[in-house]
C-alpha atoms as a PDB file:
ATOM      1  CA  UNK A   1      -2.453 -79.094  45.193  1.00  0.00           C
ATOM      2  CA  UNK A   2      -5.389 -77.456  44.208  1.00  0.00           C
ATOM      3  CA  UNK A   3      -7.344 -80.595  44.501  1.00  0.00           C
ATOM      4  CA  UNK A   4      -6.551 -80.858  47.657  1.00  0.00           C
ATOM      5  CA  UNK A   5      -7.923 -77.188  48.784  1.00  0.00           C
ATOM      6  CA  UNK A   6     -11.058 -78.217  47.061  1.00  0.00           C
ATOM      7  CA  UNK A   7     -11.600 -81.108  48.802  1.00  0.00           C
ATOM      8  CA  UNK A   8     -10.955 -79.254  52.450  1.00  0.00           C
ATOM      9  CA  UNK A   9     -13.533 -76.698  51.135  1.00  0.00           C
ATOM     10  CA  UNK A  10     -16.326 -78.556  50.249  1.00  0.00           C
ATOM     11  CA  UNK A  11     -15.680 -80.922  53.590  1.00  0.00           C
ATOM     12  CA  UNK A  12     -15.757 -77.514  55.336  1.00  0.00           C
ATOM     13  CA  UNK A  13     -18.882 -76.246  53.587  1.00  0.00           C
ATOM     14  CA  UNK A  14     -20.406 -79.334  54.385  1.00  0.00           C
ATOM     15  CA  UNK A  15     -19.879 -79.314  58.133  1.00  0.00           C
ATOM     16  CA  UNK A  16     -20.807 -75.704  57.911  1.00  0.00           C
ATOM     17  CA  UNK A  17     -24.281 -76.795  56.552  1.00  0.00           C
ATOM     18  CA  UNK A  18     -24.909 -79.059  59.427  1.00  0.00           C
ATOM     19  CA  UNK A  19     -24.129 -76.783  61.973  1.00  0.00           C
ATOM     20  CA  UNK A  20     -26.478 -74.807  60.877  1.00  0.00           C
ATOM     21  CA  UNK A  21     -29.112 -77.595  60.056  1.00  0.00           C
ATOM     22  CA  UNK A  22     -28.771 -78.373  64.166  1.00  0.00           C
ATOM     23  CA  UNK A  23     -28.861 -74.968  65.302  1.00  0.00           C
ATOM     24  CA  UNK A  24     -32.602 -74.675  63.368  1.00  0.00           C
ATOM     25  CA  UNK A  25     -33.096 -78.131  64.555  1.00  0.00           C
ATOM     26  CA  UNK A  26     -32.760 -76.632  68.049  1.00  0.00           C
ATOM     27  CA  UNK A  27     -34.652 -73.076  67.560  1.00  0.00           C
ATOM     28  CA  UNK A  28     -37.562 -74.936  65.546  1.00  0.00           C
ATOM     29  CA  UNK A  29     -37.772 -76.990  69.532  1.00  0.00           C
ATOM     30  CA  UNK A  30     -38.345 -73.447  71.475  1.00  0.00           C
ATOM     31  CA  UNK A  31     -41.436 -71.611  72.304  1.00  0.00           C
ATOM     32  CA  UNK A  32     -40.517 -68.645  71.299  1.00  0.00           C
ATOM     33  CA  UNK A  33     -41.338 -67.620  67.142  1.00  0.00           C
ATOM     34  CA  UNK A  34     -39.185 -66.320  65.144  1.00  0.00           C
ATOM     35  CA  UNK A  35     -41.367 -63.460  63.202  1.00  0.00           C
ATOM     36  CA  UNK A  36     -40.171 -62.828  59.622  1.00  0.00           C
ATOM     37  CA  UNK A  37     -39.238 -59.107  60.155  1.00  0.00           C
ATOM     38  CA  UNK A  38     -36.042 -60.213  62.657  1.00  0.00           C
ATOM     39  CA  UNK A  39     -32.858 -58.973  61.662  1.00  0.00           C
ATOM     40  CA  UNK A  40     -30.540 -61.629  62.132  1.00  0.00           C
ATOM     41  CA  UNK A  41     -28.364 -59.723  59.878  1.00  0.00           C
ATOM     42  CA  UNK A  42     -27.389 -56.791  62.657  1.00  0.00           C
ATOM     43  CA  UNK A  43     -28.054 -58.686  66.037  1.00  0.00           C
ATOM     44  CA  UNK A  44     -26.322 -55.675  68.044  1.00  0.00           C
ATOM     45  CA  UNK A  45     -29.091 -53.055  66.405  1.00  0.00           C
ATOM     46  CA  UNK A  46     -30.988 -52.542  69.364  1.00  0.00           C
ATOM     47  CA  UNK A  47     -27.966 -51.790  71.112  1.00  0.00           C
ATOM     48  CA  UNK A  48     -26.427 -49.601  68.828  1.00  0.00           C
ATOM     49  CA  UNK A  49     -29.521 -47.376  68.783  1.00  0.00           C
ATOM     50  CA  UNK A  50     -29.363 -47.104  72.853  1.00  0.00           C
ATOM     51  CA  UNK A  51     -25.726 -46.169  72.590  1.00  0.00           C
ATOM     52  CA  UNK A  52     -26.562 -43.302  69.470  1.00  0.00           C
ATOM     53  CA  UNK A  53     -29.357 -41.794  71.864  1.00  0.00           C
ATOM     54  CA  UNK A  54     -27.369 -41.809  74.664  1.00  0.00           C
ATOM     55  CA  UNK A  55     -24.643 -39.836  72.765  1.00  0.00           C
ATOM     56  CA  UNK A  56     -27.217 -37.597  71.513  1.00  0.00           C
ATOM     57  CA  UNK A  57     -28.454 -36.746  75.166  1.00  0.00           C
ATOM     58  CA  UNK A  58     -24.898 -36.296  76.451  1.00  0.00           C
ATOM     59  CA  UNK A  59     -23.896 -33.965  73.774  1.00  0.00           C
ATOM     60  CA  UNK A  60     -26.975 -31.652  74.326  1.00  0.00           C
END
């Protein structure tokens, strides 16, 4: 049994690894530049700050 987990995770991790080989396949095709100080990490950042300073103007 457990051989057979390992096998489903490692095809899994695989195909997990492509995906994301294509998707940089398809970003390295754009115009735009992906600068080094992105954070891909938090992608709803920007928006989070809007939504914290409009809280903080509605509770003055």
């Amino acid at each position: 049994m457990p051989a057979i987990f390992e096998l489903l995770y490692k095809e899994y991790c695989r195909a997990r690894l492509a995906e994301m080989r294509k998707q940089l396949l398809l970003t390295g095709k754009r115009d735009e530049l992906v600068l080094p100080d992105d954070d891909f990490a938090d992608p709803d950042a920007e928006t989070d700050a809007e939504h914290e300073a409009e809280l903080n103007r509605t509770r003055k």
